[in-house]
PDB file of N, CA and C in Angstrom:
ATOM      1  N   UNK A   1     114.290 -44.252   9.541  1.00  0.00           N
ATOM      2  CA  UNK A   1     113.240 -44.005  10.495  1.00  0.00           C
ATOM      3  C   UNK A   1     112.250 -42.982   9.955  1.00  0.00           C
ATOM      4  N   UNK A   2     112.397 -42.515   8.712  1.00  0.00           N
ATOM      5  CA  UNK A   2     111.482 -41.401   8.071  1.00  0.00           C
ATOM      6  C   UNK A   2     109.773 -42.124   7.997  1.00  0.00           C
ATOM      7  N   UNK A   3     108.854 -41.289   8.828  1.00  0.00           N
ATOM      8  CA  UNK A   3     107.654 -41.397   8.402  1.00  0.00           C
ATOM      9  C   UNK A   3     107.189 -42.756   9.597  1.00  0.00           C
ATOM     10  N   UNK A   4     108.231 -43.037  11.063  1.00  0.00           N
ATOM     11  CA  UNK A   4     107.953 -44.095  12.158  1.00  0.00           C
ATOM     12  C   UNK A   4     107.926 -43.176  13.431  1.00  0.00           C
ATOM     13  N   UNK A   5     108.347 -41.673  13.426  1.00  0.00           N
ATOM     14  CA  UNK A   5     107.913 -41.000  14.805  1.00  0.00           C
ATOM     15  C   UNK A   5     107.038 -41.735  15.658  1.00  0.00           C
ATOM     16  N   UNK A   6     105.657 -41.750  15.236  1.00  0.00           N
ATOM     17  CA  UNK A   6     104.731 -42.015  16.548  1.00  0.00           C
ATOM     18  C   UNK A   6     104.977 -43.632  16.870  1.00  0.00           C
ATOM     19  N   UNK A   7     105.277 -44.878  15.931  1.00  0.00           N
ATOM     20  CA  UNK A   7     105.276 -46.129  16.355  1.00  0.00           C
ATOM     21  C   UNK A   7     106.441 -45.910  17.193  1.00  0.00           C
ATOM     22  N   UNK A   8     107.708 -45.494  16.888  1.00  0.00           N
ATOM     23  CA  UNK A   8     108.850 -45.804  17.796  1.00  0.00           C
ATOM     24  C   UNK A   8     108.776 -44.950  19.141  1.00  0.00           C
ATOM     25  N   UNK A   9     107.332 -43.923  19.121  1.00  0.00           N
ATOM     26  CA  UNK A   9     107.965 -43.140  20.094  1.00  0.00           C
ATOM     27  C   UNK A   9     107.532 -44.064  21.745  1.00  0.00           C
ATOM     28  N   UNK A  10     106.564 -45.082  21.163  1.00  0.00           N
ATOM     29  CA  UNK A  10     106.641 -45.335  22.923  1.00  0.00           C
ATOM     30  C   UNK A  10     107.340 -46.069  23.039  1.00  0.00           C
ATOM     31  N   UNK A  11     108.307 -46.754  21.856  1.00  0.00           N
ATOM     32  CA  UNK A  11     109.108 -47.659  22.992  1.00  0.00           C
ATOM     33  C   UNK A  11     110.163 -46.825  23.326  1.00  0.00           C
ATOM     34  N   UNK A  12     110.690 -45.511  22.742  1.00  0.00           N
ATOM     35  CA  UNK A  12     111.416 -44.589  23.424  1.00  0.00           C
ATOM     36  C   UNK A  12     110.818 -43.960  24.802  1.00  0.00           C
ATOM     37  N   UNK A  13     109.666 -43.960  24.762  1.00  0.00           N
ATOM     38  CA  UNK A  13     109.125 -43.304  25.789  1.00  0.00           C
ATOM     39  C   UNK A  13     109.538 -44.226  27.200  1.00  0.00           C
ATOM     40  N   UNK A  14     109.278 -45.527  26.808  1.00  0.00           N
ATOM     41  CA  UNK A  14     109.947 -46.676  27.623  1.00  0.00           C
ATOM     42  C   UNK A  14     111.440 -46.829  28.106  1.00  0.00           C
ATOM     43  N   UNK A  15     112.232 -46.549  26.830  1.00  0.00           N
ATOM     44  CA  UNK A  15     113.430 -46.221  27.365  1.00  0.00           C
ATOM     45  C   UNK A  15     114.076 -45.233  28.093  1.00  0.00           C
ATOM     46  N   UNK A  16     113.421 -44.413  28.232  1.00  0.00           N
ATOM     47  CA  UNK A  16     113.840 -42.794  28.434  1.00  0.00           C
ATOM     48  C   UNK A  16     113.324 -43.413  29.878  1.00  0.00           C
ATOM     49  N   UNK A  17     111.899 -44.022  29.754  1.00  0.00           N
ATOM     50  CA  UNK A  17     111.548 -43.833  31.884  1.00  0.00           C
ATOM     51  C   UNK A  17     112.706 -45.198  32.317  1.00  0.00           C
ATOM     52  N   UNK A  18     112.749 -46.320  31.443  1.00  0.00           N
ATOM     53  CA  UNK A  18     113.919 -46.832  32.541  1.00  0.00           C
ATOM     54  C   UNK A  18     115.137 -46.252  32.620  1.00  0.00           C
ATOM     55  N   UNK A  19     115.710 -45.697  31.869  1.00  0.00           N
ATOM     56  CA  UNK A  19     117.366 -45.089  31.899  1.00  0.00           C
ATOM     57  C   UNK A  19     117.322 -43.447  33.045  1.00  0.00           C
ATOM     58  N   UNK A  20     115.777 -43.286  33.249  1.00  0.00           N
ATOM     59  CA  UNK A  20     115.296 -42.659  34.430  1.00  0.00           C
ATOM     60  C   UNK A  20     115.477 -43.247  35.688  1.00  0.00           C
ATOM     61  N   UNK A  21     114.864 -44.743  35.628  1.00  0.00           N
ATOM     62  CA  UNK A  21     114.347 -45.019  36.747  1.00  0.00           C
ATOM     63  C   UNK A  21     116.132 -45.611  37.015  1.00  0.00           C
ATOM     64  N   UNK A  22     117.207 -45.994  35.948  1.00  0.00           N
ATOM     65  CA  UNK A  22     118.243 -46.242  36.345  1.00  0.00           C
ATOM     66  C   UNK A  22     119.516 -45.088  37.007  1.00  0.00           C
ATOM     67  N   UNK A  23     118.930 -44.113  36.779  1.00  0.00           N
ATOM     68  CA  UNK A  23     119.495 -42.698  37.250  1.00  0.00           C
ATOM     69  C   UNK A  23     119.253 -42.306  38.548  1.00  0.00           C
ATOM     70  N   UNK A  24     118.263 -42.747  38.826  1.00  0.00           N
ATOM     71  CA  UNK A  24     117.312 -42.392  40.206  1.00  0.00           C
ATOM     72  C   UNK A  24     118.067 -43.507  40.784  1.00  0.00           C
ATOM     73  N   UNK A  25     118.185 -44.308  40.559  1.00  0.00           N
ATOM     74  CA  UNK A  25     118.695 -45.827  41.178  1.00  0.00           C
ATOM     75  C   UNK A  25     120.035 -45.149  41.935  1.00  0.00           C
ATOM     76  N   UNK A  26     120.808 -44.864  40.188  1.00  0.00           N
ATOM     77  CA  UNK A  26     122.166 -44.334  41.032  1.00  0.00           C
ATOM     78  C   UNK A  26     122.277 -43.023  41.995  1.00  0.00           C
ATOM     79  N   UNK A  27     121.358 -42.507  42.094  1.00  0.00           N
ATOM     80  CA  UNK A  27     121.767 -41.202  42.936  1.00  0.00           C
ATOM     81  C   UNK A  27     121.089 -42.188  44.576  1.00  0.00           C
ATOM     82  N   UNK A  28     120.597 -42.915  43.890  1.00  0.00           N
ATOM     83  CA  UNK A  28     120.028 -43.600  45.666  1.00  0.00           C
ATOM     84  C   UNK A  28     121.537 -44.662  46.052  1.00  0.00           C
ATOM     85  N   UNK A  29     121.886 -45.198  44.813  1.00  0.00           N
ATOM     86  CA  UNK A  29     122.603 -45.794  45.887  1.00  0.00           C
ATOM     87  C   UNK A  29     124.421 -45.478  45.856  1.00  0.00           C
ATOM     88  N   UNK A  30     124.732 -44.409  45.360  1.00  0.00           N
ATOM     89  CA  UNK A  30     126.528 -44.455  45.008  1.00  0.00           C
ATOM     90  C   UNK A  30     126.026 -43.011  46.252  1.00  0.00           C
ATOM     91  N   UNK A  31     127.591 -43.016  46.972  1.00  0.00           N
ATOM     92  CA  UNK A  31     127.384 -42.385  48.196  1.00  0.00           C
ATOM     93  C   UNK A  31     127.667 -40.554  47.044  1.00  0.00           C
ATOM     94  N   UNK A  32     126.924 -39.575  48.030  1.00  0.00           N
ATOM     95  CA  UNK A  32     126.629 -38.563  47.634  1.00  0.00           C
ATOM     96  C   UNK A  32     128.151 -37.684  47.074  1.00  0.00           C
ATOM     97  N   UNK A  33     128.970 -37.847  48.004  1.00  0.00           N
ATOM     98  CA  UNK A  33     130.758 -37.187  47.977  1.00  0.00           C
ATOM     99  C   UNK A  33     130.663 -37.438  46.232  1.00  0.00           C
ATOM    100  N   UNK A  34     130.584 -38.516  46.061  1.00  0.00           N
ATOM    101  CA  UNK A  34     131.051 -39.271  44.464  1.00  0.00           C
ATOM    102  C   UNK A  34     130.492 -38.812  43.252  1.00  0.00           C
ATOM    103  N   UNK A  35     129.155 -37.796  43.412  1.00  0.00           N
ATOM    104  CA  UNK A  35     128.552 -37.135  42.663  1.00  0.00           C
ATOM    105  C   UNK A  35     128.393 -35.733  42.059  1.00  0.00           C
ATOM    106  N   UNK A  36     129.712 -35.416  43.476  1.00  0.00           N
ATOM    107  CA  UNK A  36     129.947 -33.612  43.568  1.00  0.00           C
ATOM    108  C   UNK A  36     130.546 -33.955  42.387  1.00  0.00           C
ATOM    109  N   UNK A  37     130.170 -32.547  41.434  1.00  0.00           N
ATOM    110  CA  UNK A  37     131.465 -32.176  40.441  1.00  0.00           C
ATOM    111  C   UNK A  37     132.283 -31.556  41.327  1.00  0.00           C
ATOM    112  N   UNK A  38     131.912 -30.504  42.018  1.00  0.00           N
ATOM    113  CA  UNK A  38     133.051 -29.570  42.316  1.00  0.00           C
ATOM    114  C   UNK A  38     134.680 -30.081  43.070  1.00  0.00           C
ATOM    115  N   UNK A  39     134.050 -31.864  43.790  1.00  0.00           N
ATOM    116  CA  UNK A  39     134.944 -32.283  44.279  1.00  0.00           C
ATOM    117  C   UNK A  39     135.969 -32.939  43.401  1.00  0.00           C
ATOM    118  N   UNK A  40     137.585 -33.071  43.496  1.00  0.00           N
ATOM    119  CA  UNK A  40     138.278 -33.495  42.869  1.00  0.00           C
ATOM    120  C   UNK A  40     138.242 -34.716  42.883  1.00  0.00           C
ATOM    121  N   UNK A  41     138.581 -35.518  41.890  1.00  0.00           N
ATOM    122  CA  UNK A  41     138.850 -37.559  42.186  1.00  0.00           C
ATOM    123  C   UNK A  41     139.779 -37.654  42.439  1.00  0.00           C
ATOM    124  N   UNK A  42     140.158 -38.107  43.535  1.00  0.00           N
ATOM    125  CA  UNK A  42     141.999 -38.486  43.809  1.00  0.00           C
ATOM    126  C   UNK A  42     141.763 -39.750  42.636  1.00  0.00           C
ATOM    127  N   UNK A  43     142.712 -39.981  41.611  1.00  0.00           N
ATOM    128  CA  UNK A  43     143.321 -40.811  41.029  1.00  0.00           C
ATOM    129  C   UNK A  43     143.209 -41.722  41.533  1.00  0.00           C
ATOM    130  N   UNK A  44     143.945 -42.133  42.605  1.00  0.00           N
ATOM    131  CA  UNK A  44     144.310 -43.682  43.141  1.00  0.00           C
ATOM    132  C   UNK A  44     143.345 -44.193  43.533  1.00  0.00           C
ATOM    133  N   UNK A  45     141.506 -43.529  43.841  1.00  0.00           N
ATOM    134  CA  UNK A  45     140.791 -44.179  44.740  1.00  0.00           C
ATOM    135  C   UNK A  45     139.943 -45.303  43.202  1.00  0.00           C
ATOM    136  N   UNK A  46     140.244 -46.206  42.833  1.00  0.00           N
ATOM    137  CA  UNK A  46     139.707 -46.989  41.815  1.00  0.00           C
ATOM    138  C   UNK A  46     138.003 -47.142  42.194  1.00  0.00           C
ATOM    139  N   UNK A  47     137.362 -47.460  43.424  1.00  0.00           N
ATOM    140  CA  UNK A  47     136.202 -47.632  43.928  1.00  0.00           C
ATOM    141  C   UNK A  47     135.735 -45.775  43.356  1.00  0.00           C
ATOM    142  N   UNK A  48     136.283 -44.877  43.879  1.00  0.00           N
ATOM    143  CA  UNK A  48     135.544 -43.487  43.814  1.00  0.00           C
ATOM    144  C   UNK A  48     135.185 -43.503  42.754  1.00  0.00           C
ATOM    145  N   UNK A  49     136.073 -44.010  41.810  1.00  0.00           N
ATOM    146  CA  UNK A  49     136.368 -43.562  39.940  1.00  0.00           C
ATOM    147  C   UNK A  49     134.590 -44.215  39.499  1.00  0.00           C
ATOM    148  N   UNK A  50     135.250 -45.573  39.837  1.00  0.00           N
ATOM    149  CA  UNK A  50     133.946 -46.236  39.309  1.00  0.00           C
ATOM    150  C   UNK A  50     132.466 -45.498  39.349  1.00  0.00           C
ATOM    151  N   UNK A  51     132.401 -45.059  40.711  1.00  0.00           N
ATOM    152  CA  UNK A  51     131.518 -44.641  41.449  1.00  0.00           C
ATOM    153  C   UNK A  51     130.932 -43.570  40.714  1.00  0.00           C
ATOM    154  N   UNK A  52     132.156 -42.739  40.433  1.00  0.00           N
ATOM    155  CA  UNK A  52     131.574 -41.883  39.966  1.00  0.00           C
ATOM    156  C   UNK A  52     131.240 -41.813  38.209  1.00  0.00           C
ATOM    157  N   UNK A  53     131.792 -42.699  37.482  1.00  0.00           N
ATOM    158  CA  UNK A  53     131.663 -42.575  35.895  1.00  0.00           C
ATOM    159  C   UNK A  53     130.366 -43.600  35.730  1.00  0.00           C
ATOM    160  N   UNK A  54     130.225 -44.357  36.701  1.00  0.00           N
ATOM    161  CA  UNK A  54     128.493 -45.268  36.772  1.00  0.00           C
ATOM    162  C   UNK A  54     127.259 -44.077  36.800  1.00  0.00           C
ATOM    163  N   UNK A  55     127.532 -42.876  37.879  1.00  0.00           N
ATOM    164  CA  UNK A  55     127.024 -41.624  38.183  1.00  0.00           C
ATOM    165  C   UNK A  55     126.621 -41.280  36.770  1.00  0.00           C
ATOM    166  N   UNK A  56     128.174 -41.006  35.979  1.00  0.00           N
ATOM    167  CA  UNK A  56     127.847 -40.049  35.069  1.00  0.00           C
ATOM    168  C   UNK A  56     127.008 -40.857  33.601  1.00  0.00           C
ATOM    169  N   UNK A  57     127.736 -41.952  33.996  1.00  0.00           N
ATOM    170  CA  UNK A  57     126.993 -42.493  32.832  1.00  0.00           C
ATOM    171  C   UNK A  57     125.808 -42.999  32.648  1.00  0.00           C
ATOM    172  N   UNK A  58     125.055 -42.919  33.518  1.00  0.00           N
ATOM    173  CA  UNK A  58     123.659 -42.958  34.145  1.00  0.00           C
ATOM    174  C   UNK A  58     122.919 -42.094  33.455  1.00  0.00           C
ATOM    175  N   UNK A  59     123.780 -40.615  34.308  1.00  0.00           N
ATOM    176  CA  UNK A  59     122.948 -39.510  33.412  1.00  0.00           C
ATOM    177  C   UNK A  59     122.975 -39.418  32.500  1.00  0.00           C
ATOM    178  N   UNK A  60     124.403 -39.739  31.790  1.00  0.00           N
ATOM    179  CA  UNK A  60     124.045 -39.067  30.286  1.00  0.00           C
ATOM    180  C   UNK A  60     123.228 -40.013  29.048  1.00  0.00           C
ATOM    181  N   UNK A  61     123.293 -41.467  29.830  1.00  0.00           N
ATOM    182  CA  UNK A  61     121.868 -42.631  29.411  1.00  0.00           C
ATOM    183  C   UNK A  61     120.609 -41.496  29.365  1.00  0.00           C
ATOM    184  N   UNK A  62     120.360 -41.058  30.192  1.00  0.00           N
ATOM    185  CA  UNK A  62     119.030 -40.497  30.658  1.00  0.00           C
ATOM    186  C   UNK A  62     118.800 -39.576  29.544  1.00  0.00           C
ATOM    187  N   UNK A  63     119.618 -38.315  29.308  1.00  0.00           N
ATOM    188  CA  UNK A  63     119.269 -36.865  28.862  1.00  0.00           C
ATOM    189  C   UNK A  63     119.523 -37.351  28.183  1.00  0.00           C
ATOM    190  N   UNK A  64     120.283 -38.092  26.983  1.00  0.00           N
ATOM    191  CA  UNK A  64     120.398 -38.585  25.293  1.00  0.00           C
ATOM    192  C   UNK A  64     118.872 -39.352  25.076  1.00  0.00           C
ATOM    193  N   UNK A  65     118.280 -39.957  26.255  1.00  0.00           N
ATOM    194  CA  UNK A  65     117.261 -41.043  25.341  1.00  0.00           C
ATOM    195  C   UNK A  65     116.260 -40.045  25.853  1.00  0.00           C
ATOM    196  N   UNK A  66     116.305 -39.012  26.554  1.00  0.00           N
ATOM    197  CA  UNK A  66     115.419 -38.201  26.512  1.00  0.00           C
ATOM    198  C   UNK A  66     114.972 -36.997  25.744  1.00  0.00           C
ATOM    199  N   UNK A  67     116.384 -36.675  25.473  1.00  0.00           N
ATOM    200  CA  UNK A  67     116.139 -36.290  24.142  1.00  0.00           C
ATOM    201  C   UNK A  67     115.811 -36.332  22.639  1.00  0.00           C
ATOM    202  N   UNK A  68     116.195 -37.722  22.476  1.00  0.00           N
ATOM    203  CA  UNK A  68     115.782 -38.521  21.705  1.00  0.00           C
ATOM    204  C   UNK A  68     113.954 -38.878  21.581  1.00  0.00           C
ATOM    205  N   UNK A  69     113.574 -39.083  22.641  1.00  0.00           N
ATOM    206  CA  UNK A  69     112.258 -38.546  22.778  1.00  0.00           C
ATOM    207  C   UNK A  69     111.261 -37.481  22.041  1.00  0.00           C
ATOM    208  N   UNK A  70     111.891 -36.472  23.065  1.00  0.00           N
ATOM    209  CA  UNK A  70     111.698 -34.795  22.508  1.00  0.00           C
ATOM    210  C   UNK A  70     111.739 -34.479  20.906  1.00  0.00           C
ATOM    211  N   UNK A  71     112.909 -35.360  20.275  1.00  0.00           N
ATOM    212  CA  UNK A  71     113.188 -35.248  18.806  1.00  0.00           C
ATOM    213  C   UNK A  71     111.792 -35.914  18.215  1.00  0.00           C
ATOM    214  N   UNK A  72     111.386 -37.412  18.758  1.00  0.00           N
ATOM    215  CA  UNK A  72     110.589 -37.865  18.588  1.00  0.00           C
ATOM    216  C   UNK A  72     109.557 -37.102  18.054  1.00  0.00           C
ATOM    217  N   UNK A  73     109.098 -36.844  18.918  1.00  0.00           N
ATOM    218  CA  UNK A  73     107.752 -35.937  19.538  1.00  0.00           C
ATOM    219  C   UNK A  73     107.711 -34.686  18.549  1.00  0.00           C
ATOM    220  N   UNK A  74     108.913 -33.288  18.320  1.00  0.00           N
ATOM    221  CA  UNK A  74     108.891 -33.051  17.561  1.00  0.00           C
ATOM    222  C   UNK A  74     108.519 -33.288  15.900  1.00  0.00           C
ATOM    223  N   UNK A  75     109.318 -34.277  15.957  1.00  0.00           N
ATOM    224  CA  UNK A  75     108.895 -34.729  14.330  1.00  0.00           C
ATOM    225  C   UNK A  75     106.976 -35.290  14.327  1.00  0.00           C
ATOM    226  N   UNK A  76     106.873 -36.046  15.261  1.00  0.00           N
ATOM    227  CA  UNK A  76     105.456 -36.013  15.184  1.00  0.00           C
ATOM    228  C   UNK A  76     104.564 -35.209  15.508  1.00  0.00           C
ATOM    229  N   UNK A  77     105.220 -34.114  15.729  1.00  0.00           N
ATOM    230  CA  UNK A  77     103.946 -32.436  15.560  1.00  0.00           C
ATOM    231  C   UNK A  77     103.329 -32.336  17.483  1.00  0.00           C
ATOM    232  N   UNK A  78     104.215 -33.239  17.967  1.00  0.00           N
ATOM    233  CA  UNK A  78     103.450 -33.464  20.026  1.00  0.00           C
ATOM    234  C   UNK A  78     104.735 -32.405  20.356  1.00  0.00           C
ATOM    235  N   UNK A  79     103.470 -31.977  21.626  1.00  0.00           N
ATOM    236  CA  UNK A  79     104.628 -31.273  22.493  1.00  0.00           C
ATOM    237  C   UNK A  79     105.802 -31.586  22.859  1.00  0.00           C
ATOM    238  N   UNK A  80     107.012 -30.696  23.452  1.00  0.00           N
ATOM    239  CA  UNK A  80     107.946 -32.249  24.091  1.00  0.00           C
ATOM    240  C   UNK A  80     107.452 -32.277  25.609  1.00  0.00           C
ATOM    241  N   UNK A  81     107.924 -33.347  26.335  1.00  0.00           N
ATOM    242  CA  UNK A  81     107.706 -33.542  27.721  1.00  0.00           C
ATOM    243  C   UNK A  81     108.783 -32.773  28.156  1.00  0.00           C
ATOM    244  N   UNK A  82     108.164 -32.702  29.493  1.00  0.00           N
ATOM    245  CA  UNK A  82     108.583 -32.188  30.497  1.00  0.00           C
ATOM    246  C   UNK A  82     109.921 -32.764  30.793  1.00  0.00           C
ATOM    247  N   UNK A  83     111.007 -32.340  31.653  1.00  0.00           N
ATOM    248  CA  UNK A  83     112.365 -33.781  31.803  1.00  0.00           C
ATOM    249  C   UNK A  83     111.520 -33.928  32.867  1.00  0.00           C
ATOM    250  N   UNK A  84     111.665 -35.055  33.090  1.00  0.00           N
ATOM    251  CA  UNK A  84     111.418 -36.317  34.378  1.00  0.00           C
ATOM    252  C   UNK A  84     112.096 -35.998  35.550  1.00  0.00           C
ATOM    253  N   UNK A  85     113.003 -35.765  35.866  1.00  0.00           N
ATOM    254  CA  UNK A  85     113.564 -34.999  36.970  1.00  0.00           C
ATOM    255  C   UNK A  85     113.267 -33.766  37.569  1.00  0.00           C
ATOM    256  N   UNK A  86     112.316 -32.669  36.587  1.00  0.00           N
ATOM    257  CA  UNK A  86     111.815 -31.445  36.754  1.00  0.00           C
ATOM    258  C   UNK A  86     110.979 -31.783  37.829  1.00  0.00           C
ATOM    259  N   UNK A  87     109.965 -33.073  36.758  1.00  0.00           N
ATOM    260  CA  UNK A  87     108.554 -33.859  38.009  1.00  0.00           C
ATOM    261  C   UNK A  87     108.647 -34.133  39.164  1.00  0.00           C
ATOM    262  N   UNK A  88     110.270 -34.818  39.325  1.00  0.00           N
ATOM    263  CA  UNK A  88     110.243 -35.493  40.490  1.00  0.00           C
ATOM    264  C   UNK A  88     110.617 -34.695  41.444  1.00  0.00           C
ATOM    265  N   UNK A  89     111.381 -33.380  41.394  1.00  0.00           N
ATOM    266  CA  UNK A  89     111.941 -32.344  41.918  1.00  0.00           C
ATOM    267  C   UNK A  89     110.931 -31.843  42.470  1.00  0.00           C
ATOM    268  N   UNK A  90     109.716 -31.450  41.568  1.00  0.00           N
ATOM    269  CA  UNK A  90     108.904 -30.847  42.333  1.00  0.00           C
ATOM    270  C   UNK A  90     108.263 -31.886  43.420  1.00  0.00           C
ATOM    271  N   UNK A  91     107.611 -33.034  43.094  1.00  0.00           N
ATOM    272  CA  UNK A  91     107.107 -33.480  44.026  1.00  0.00           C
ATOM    273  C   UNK A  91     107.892 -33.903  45.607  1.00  0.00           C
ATOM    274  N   UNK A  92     109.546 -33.634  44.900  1.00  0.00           N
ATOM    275  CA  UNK A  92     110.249 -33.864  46.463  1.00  0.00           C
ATOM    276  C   UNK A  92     109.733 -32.688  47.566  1.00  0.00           C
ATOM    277  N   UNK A  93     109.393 -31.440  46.675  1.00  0.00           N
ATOM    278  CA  UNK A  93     109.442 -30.160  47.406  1.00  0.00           C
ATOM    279  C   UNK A  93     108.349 -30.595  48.270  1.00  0.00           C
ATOM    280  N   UNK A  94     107.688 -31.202  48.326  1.00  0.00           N
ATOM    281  CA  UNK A  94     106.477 -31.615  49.119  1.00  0.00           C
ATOM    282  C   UNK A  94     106.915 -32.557  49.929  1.00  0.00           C
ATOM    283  N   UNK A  95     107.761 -33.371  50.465  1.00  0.00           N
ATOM    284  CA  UNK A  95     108.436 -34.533  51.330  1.00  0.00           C
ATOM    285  C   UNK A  95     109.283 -33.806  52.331  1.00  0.00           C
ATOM    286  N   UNK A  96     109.000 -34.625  53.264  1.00  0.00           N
ATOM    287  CA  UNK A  96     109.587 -34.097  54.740  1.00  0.00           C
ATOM    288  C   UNK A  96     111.031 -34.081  54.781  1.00  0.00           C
ATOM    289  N   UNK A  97     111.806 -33.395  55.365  1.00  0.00           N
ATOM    290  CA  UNK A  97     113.512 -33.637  55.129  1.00  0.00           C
ATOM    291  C   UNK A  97     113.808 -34.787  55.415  1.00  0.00           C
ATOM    292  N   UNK A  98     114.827 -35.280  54.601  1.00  0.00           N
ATOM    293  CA  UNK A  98     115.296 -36.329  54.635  1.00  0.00           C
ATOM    294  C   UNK A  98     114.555 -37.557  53.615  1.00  0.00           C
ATOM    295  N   UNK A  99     113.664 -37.086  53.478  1.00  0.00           N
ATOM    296  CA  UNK A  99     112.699 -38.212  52.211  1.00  0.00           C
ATOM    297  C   UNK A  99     113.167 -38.034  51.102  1.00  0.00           C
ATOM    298  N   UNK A 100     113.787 -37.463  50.453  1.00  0.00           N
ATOM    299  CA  UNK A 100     113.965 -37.157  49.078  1.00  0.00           C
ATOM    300  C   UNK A 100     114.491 -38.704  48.426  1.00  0.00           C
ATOM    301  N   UNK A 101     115.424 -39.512  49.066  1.00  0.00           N
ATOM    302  CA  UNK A 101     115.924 -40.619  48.186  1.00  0.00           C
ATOM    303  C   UNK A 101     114.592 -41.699  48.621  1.00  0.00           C
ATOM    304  N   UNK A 102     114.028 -41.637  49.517  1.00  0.00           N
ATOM    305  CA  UNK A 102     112.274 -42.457  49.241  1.00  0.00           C
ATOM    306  C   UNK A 102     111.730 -42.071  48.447  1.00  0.00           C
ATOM    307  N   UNK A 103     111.729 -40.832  48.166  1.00  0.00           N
ATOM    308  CA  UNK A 103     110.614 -39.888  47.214  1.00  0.00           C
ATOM    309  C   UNK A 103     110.703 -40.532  45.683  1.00  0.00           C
ATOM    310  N   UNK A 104     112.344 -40.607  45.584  1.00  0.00           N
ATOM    311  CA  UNK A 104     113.607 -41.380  44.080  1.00  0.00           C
ATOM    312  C   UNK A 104     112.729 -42.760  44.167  1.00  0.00           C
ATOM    313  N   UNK A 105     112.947 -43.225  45.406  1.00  0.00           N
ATOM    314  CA  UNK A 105     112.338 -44.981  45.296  1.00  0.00           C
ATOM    315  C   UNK A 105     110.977 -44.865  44.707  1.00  0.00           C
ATOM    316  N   UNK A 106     110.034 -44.232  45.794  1.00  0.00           N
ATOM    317  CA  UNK A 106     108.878 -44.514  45.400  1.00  0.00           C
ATOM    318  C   UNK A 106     108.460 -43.754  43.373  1.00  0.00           C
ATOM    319  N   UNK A 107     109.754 -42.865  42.802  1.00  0.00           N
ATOM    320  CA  UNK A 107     109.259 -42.563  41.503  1.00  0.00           C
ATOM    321  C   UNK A 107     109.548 -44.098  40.947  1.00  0.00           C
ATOM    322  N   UNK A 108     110.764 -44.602  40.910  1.00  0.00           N
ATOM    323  CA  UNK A 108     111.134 -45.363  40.619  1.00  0.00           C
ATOM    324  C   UNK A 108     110.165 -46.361  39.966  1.00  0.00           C
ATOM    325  N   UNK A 109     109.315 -46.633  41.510  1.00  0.00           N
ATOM    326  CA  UNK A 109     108.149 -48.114  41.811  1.00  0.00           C
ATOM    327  C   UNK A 109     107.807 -47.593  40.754  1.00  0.00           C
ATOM    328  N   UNK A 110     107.239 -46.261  40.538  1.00  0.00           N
ATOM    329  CA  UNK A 110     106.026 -46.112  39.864  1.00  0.00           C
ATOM    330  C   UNK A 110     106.386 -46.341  38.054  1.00  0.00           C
ATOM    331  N   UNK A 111     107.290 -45.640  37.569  1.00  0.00           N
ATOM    332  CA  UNK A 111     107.952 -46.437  36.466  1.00  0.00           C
ATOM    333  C   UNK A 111     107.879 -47.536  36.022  1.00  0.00           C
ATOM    334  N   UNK A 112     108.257 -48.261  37.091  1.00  0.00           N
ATOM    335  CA  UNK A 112     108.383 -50.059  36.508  1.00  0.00           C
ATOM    336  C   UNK A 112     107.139 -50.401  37.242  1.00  0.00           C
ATOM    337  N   UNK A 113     106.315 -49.662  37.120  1.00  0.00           N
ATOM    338  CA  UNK A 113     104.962 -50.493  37.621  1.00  0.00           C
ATOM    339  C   UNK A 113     104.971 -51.049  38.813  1.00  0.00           C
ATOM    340  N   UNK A 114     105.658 -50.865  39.777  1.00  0.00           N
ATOM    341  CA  UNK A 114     105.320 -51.432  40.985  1.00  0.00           C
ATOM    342  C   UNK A 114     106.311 -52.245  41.865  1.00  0.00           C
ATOM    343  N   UNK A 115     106.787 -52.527  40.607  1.00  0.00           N
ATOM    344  CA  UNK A 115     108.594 -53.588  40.873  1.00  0.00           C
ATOM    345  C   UNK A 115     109.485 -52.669  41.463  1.00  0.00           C
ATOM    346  N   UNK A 116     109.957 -52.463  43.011  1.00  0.00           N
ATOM    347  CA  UNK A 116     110.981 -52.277  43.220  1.00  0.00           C
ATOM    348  C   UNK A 116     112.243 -52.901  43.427  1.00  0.00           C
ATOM    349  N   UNK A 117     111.878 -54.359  43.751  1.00  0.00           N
ATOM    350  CA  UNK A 117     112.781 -55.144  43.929  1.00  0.00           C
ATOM    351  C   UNK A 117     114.238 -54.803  43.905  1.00  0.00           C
ATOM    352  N   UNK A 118     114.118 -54.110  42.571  1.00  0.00           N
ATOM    353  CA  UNK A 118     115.902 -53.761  42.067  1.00  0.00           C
ATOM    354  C   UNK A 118     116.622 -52.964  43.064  1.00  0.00           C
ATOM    355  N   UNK A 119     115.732 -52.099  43.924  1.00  0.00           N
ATOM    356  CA  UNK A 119     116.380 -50.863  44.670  1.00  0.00           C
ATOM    357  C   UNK A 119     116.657 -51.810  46.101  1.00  0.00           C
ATOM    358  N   UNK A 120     116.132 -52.938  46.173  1.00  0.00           N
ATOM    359  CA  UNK A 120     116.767 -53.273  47.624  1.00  0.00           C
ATOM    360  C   UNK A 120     118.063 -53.671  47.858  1.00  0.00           C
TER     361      UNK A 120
END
């Protein structure tokens, strides 16, 4: 990849917003209990397990291809971005209680251009 920074970086840039917009997905739809760290997994619940390693593996899709990015960007002399979750955080701070997983949808739309389909 020596001397392809800027060609590869948008289709990373692409990957990084869907493995976003698939992160956002999961915090909208795996129920909230399943996402606590602090809470323990009972073993036996096979549905929780799932629930929750889809969770994790969501994120850690996200922050690897986002970092991967950032590396990008580095090597081609660009700032790095912002994380994507910083953005969306803030703009929740502006949504009425209880909007925050609309707030997730509507980043979502905006990602895939308009397509929400997936979130229904």
């Amino acid at each position: 990849m020596t001397g392809q920074p800027k060609k590869k970086l948008k289709e990373v840039e692409e990957l990084a917003d869907n493995c976003f917009t698939v992160s956002l997905n999961a915090c909208c739809v795996i129920p909230k209990h399943y996402m606590d760290r602090t809470r323990r997994p009972d073993p036996r619940d096979q549905i929780g397990r799932k629930y929750r390693a889809a969770f994790e593996w969501a994120m850690m899709l996200y922050i690897v291809t986002e970092q991967l990015e950032n590396l990008l960007r580095a090597k081609a002399g660009l700032e790095p971005r912002r994380p994507r979750f910083d953005e969306a955080f803030e703009r929740s701070q502006t949504a009425e209680p209880g909007e925050l997983e609309q707030q997730m949808k509507r980043e979502s739309e905006r990602l895939r251009g308009g397509d929400a389909s997936f979130l229904d």
